[in-house]
C-alpha atoms as a PDB file:
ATOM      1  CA  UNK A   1     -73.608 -74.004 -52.062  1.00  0.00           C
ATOM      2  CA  UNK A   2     -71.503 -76.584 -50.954  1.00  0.00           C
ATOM      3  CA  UNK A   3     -67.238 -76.027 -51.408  1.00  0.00           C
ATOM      4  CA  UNK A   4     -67.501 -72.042 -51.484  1.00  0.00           C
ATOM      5  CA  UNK A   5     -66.025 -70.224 -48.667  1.00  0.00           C
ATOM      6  CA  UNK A   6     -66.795 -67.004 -47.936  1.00  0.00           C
ATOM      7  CA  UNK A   7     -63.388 -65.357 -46.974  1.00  0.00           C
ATOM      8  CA  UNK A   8     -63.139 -63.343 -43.773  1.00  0.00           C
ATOM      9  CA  UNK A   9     -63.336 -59.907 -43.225  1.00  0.00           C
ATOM     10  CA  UNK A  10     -60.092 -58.327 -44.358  1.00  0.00           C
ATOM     11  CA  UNK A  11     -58.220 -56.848 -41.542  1.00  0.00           C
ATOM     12  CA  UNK A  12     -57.864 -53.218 -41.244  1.00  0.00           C
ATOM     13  CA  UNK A  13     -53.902 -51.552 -41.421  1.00  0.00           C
ATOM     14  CA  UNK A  14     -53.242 -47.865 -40.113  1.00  0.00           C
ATOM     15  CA  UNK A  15     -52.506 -46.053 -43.544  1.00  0.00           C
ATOM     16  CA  UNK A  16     -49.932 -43.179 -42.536  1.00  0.00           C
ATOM     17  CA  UNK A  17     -52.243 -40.170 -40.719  1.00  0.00           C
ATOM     18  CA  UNK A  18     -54.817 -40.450 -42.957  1.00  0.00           C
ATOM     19  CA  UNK A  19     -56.526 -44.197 -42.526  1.00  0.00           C
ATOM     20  CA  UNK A  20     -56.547 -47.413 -43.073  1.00  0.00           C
ATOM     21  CA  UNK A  21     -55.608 -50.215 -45.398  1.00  0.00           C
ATOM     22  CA  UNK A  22     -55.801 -53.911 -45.490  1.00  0.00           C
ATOM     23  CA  UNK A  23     -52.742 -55.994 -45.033  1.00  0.00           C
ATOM     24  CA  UNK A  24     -50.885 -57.869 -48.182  1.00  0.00           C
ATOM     25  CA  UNK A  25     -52.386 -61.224 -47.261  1.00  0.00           C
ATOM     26  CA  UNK A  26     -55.801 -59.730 -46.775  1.00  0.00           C
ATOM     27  CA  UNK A  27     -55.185 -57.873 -50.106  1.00  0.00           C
ATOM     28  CA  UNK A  28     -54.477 -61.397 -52.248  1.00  0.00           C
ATOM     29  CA  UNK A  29     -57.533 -62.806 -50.306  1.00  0.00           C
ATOM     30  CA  UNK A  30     -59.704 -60.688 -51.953  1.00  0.00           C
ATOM     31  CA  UNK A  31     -58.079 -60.982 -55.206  1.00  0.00           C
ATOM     32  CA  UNK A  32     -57.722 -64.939 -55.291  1.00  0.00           C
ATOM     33  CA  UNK A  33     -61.149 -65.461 -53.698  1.00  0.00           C
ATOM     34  CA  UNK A  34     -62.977 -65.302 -57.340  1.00  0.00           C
ATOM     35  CA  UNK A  35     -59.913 -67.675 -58.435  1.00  0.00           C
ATOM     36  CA  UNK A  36     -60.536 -70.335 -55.758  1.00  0.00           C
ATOM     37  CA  UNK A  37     -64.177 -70.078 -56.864  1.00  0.00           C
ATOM     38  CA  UNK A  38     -63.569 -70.829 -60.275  1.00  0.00           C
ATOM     39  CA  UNK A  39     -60.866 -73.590 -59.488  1.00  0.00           C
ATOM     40  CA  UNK A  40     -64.136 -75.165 -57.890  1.00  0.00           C
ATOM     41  CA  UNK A  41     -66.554 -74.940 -60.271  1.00  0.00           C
ATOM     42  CA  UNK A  42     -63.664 -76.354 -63.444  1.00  0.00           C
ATOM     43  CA  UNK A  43     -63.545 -79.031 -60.266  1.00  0.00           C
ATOM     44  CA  UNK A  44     -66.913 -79.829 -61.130  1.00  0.00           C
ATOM     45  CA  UNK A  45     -66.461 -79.881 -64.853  1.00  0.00           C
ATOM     46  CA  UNK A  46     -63.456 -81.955 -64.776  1.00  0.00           C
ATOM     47  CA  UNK A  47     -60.387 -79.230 -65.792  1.00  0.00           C
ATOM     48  CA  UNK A  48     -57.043 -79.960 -64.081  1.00  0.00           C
ATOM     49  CA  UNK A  49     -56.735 -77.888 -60.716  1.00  0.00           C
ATOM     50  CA  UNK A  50     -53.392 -77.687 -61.554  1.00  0.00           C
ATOM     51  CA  UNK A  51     -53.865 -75.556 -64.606  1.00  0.00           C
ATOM     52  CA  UNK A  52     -56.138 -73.400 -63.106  1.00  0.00           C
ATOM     53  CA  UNK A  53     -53.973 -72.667 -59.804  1.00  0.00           C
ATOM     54  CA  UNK A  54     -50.762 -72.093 -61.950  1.00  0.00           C
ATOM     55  CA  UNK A  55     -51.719 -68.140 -62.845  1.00  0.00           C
ATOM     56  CA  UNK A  56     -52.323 -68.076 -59.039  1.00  0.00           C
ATOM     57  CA  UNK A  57     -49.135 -68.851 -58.105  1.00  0.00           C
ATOM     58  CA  UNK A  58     -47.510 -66.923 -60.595  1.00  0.00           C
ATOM     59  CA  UNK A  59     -48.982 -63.690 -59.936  1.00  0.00           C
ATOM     60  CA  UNK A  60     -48.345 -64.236 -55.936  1.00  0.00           C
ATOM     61  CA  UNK A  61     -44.167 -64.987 -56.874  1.00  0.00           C
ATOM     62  CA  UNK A  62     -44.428 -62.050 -59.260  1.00  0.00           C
ATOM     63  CA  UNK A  63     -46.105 -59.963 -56.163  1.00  0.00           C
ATOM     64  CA  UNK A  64     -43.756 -60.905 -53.581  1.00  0.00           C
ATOM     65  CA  UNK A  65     -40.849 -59.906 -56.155  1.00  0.00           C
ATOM     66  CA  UNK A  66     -42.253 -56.224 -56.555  1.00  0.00           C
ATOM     67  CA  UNK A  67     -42.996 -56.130 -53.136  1.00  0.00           C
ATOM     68  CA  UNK A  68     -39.462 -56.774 -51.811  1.00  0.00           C
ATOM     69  CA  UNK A  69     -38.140 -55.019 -54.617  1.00  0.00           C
ATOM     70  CA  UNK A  70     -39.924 -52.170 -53.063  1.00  0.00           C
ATOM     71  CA  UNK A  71     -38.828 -52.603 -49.765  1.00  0.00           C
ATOM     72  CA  UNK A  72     -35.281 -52.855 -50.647  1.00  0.00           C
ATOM     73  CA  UNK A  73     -35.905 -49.839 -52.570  1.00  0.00           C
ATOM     74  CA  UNK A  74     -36.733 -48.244 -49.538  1.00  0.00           C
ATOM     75  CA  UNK A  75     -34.267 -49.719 -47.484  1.00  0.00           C
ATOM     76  CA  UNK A  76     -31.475 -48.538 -49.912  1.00  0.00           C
ATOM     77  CA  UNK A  77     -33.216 -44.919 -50.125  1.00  0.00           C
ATOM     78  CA  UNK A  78     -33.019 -44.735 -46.381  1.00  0.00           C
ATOM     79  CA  UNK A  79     -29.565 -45.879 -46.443  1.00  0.00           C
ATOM     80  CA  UNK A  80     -28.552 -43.478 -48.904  1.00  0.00           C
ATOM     81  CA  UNK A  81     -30.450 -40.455 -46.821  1.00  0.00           C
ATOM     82  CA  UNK A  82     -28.714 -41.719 -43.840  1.00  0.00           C
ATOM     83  CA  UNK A  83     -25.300 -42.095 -45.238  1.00  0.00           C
ATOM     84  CA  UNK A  84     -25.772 -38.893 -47.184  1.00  0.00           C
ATOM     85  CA  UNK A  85     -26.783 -37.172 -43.684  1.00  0.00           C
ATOM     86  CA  UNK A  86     -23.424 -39.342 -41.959  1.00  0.00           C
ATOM     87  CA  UNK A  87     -21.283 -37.323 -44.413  1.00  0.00           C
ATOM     88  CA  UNK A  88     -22.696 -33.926 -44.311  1.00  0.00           C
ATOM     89  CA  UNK A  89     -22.234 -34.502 -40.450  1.00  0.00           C
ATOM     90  CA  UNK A  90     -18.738 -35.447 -40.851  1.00  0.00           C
ATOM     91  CA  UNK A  91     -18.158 -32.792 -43.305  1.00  0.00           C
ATOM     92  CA  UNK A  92     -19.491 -30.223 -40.837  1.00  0.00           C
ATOM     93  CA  UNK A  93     -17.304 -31.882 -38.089  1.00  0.00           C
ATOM     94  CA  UNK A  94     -14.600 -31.753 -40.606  1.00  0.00           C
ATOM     95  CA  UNK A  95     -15.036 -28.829 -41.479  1.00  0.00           C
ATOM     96  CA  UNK A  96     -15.372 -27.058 -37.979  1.00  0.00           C
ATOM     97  CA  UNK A  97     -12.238 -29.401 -36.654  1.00  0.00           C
ATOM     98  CA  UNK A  98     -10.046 -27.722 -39.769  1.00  0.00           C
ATOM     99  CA  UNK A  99     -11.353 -24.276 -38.367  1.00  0.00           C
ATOM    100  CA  UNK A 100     -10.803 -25.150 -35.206  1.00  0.00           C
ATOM    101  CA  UNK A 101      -7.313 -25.945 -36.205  1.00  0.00           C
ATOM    102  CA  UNK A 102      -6.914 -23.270 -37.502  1.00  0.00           C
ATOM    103  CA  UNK A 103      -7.869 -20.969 -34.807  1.00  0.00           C
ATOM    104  CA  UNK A 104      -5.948 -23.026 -32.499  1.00  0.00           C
ATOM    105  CA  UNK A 105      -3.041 -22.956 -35.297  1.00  0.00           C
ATOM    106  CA  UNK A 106      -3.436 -19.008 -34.186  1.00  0.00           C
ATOM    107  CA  UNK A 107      -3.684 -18.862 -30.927  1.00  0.00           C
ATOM    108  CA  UNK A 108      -0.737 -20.842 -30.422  1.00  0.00           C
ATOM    109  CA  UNK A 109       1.417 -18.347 -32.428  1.00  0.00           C
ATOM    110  CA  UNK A 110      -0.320 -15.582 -30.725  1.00  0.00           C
ATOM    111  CA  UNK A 111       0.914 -17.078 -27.726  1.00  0.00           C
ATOM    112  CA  UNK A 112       4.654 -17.583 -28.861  1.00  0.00           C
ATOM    113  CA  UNK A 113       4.800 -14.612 -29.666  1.00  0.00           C
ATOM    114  CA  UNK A 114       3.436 -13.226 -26.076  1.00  0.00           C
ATOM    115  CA  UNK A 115       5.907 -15.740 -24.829  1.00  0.00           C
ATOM    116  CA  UNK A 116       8.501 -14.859 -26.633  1.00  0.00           C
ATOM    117  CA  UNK A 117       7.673 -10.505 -25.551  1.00  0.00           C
ATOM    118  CA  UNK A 118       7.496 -11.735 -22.025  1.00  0.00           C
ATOM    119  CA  UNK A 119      11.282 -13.280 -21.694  1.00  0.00           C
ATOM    120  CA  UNK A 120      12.215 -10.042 -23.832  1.00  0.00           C
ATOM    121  CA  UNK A 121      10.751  -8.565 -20.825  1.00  0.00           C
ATOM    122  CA  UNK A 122      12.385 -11.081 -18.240  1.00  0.00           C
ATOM    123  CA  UNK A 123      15.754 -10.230 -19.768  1.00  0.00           C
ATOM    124  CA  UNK A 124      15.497  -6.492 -19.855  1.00  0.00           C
ATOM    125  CA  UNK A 125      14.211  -6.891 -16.482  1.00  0.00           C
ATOM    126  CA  UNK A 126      16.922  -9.041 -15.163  1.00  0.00           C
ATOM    127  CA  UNK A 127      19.560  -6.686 -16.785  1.00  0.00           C
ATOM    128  CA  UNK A 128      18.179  -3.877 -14.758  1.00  0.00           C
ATOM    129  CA  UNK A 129      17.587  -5.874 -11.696  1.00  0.00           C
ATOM    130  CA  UNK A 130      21.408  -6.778 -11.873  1.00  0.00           C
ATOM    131  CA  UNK A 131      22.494  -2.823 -12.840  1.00  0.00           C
ATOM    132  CA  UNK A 132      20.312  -2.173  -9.343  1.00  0.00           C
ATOM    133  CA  UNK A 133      22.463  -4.515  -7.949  1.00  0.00           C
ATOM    134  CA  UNK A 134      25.561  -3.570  -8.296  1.00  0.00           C
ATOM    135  CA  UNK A 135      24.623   0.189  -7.827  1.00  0.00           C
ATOM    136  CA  UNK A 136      23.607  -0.862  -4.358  1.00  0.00           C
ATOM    137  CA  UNK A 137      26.684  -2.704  -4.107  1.00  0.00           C
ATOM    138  CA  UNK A 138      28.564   0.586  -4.789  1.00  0.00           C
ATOM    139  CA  UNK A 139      26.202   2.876  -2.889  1.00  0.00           C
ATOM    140  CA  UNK A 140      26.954   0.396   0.123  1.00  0.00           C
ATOM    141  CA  UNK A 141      30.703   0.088   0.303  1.00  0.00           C
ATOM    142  CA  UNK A 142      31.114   4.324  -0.766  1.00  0.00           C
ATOM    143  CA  UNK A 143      28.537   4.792   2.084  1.00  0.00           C
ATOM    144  CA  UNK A 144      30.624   2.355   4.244  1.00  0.00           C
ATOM    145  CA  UNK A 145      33.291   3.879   3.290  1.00  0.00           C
ATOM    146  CA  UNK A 146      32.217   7.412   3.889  1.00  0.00           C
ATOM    147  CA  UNK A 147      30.363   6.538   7.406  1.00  0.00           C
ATOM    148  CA  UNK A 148      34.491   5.169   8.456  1.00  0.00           C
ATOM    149  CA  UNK A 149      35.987   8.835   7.458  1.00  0.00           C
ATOM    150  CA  UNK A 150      32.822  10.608   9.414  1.00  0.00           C
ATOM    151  CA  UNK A 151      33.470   8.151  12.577  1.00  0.00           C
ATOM    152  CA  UNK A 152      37.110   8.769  12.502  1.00  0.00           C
ATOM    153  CA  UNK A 153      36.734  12.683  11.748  1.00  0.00           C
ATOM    154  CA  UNK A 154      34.450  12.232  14.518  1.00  0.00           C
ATOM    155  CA  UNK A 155      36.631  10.312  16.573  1.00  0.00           C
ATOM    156  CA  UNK A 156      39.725  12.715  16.220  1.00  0.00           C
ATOM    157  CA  UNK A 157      37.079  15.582  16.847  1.00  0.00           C
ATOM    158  CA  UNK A 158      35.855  13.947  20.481  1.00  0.00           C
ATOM    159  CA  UNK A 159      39.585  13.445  20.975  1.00  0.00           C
ATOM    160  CA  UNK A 160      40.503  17.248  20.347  1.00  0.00           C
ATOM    161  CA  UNK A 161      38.077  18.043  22.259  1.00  0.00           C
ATOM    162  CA  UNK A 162      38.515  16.185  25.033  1.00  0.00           C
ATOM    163  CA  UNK A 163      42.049  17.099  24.883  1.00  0.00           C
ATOM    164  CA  UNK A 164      41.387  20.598  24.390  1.00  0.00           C
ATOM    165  CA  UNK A 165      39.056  20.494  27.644  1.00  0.00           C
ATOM    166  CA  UNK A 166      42.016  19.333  29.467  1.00  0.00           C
ATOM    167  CA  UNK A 167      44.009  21.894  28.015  1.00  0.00           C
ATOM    168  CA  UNK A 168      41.958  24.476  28.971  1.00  0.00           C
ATOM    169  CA  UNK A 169      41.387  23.373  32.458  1.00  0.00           C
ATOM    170  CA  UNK A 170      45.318  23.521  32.706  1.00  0.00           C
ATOM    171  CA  UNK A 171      45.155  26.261  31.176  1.00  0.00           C
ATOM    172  CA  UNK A 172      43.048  28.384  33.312  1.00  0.00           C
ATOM    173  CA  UNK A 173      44.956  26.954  36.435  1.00  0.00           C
ATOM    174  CA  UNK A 174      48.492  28.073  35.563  1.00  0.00           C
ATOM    175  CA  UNK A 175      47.130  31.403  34.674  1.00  0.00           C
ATOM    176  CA  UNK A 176      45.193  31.427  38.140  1.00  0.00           C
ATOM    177  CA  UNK A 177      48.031  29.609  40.101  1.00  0.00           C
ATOM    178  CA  UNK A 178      50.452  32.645  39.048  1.00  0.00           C
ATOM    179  CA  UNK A 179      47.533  35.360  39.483  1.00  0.00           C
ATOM    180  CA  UNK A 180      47.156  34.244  43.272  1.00  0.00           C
ATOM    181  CA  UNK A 181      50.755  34.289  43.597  1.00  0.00           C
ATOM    182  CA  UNK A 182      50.540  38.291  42.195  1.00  0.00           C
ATOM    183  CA  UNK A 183      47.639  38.604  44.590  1.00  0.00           C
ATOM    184  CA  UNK A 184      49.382  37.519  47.763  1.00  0.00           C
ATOM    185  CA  UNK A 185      52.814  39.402  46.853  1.00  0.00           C
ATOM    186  CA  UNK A 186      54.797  36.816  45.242  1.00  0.00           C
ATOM    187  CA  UNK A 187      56.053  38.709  42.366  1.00  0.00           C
ATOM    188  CA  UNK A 188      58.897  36.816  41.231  1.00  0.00           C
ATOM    189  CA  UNK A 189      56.956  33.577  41.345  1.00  0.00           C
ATOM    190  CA  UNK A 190      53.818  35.238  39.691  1.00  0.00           C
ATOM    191  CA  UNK A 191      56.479  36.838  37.251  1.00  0.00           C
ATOM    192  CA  UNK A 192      57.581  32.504  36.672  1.00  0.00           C
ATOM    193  CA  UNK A 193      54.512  31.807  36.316  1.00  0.00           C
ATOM    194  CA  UNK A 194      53.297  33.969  33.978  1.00  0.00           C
ATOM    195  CA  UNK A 195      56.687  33.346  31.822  1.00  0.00           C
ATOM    196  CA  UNK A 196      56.080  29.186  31.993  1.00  0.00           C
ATOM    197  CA  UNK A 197      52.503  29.855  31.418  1.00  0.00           C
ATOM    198  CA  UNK A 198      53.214  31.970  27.980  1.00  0.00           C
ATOM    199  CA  UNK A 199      55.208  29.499  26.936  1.00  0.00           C
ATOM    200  CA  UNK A 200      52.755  26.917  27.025  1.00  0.00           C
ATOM    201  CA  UNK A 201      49.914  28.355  25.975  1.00  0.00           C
ATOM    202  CA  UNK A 202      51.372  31.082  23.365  1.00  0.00           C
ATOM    203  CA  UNK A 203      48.157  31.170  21.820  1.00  0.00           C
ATOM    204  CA  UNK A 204      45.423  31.563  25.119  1.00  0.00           C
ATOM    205  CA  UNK A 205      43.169  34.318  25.464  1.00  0.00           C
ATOM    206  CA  UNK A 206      44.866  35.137  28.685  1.00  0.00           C
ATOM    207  CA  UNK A 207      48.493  35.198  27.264  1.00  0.00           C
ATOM    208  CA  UNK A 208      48.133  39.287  27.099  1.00  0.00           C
ATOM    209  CA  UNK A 209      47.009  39.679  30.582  1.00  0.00           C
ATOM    210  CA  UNK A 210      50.077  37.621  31.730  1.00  0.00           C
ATOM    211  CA  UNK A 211      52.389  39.477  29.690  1.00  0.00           C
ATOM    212  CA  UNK A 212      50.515  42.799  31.049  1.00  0.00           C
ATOM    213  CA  UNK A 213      51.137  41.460  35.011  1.00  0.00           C
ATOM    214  CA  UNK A 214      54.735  40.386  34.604  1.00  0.00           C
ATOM    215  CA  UNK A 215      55.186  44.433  33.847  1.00  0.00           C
ATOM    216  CA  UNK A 216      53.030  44.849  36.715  1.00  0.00           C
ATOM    217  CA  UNK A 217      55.202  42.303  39.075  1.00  0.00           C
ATOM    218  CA  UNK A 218      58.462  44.133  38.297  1.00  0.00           C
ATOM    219  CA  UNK A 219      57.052  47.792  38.826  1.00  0.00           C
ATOM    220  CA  UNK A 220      55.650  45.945  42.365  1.00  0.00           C
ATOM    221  CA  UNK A 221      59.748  45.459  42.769  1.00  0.00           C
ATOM    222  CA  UNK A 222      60.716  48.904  41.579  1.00  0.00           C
ATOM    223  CA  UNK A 223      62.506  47.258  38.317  1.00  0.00           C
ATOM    224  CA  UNK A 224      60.641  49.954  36.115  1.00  0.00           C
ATOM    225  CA  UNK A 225      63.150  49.309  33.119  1.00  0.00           C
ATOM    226  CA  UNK A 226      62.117  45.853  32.926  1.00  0.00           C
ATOM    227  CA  UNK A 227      58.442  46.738  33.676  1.00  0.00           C
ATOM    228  CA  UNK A 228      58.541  49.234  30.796  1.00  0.00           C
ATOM    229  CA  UNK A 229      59.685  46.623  28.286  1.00  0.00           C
ATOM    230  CA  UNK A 230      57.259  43.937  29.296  1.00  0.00           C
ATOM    231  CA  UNK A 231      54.705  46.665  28.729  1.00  0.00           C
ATOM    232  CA  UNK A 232      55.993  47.709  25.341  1.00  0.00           C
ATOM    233  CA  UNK A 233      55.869  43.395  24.584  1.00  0.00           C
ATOM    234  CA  UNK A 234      52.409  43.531  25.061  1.00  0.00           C
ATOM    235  CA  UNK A 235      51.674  46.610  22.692  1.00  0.00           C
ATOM    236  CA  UNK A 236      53.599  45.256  19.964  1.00  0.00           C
ATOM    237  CA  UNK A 237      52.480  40.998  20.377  1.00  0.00           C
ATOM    238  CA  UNK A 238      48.709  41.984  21.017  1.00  0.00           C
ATOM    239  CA  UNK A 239      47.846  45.516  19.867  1.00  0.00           C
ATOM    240  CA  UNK A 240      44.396  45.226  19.253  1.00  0.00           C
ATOM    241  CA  UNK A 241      43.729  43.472  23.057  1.00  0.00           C
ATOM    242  CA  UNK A 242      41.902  45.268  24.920  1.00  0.00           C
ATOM    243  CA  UNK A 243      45.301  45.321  27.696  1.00  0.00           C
ATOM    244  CA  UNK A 244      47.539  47.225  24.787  1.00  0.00           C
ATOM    245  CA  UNK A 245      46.121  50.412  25.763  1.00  0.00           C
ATOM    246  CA  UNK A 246      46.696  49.928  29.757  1.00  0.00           C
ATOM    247  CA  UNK A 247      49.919  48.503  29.057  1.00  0.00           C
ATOM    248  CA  UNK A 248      50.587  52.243  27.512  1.00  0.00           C
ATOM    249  CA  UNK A 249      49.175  53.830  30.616  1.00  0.00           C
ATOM    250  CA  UNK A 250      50.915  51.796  32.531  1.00  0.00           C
ATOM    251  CA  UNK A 251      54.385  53.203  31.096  1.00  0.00           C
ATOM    252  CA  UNK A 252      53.350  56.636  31.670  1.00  0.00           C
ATOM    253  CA  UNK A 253      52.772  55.884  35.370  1.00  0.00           C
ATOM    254  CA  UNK A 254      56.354  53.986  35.196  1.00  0.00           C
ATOM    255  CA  UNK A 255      58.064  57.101  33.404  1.00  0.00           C
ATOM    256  CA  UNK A 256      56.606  59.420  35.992  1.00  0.00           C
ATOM    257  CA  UNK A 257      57.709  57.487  39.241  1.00  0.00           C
ATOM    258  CA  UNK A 258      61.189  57.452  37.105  1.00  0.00           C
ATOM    259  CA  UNK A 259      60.931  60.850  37.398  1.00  0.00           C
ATOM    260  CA  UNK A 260      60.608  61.327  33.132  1.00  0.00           C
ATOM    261  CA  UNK A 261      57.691  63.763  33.133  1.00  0.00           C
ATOM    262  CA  UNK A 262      58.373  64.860  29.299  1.00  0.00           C
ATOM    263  CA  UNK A 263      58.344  60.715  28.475  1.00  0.00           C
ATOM    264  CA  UNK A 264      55.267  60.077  30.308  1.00  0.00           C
ATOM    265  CA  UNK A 265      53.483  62.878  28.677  1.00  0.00           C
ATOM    266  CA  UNK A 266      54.411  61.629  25.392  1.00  0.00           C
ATOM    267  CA  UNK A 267      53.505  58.582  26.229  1.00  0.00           C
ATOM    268  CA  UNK A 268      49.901  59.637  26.867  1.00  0.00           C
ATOM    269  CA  UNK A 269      49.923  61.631  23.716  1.00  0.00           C
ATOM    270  CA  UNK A 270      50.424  58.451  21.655  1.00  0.00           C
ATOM    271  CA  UNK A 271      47.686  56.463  24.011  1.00  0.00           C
ATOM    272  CA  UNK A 272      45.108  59.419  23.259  1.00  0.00           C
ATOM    273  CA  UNK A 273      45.955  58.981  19.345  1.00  0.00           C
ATOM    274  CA  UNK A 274      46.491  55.399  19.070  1.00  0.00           C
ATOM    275  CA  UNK A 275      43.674  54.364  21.492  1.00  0.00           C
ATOM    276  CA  UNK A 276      40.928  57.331  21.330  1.00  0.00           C
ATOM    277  CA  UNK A 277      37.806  55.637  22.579  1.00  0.00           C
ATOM    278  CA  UNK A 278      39.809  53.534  25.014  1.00  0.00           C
ATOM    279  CA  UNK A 279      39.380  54.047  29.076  1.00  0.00           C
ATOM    280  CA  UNK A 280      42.705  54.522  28.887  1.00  0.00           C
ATOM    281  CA  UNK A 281      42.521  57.489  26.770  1.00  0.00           C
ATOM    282  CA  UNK A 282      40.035  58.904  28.821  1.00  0.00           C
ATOM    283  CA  UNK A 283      42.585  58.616  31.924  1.00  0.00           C
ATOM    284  CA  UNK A 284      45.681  59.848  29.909  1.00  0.00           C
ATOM    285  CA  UNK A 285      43.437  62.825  29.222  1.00  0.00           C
ATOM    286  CA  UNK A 286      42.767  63.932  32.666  1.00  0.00           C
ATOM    287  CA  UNK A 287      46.241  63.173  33.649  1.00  0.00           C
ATOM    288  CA  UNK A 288      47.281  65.456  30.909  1.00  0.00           C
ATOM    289  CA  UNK A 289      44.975  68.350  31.907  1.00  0.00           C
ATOM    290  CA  UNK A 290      46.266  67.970  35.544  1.00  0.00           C
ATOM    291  CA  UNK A 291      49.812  68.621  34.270  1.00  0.00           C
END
């Protein structure tokens, strides 16, 4: 039959996972095919086109309507879901930037306050560091001062005894310059000697032994009076030297060559009593038990 068309095949649409389904314009195809049929047969019989294509049109306006009513639907769901989803997000964010505010909120104070323990610290330790200080500062000048007394003590010492070395070097040669002159028969110069060398030195070891040989250099010149008295200095200035108990002897020997037996023997008496375990003593007693 002339004027019919047979419409295409209707293209096939992917329909989600699960097929396939024609496309909108393949959709009306099939549903205005039977119209555009009828429009030509009322063709044939005379009836307006017009009229007949007027439902068509209709219905494909009323479609299109629904269709993007639909999609705007759609569109406005999706915008919804994807603003909804925007402000969960930035509620989250929101939410985690407030606690993150707040644990940063913490931690700062946590760290005042560490700062604030610390130059607490700082200052007790700068307070100590100064007390140090100044201890060292006073350690230092009493140890200065200390080290000047022990250098001078020292000094004075070194001079003492450098002076006292000289001393005794003179000392030892006056004593031996008036021994020699005993030795070799100068009495009355050993007898100055001695005397000069007494008065110097008053406080020498040797002092008693030159006492003891100025009585010695004036019984040498047969002066026995003055021999006996600078025996009897020596027993009374030194008593406990070992020369007190010769000097005794001595005076016995002097009483005897004077020719005073009854003195001398006396005199040996009061050695032997006074100065037991003495050499001398042991001398006075054989004397005695000659007599």
């Amino acid at each position: 039959m002339t004027g019919r068309r047979v419409p295409s095949s209707p293209t096939l649409l992917p329909k989600g996972e699960g097929g396939f389904s024609l496309s909108l314009r393949e959709r009306e195809g099939v549903r205005v095919a039977p119209l555009i049929n009828g429009v030509a047969r009322a063709a044939g019989r005379g009836i307006s086109i017009a009229a007949l294509l007027f439902p068509l049109a209709a219905r494909a306006a009323l479609f299109d309507d629904n269709e993007a009513r639909k999609q705007i639907g759609d569109l406005k769901a999706r915008i919804e879901s994807n603003q909804k989803a925007v402000e969960e997000r930035l509620s989250s964010i929101d939410s985690a930037g407030r606690n993150r505010a707040v644990d940063l909120t913490q931690l700062i104070d946590a760290l005042k306050q560490d700062i604030a323990k610390l130059r607490g610290q700082i200052e007790v330790l700068l307070n100590r560091s100064e007390q140090i200080e100044r201890r060292q500062k006073d350690l230092y000048v009493d140890l200065d001062t200390r080290l000047r007394k022990l250098e001078q003590a020292q000094s004075q010492i070194q001079e003492k005894l450098t002076r006292g070395d000289r001393d005794a070097v003179a000392e030892k040669q006056a004593y031996e310059a008036a021994l020699n002159q005993f030795k070799v028969g100068n009495y009355q110069l050993a007898i100055s000697g001695f005397q000069s060398f007494i008065a110097s030195f008053p406080n020498s070891q040797f002092a008693p032994n030159a006492q003891y040989w100025i009585g010695n250099s004036h019984f040498q010149m047969r002066d026995y009076k003055l021999a006996i008295a600078a025996q009897q200095k020596v027993i009374v200035s030194w008593p406990d030297n070992p020369k007190a108990p010769d000097a005794m002897l001595d005076i016995a020997n002097y009483q005897s060559e004077m020719g005073d037996n009854k003195a001398a023997r006396e005199t040996l008496g009061a050695l032997i009593k006074k100065y037991p375990a003495s050499p001398a003593a042991g001398k006075a007693k054989q004397r005695l038990a000659r007599k």
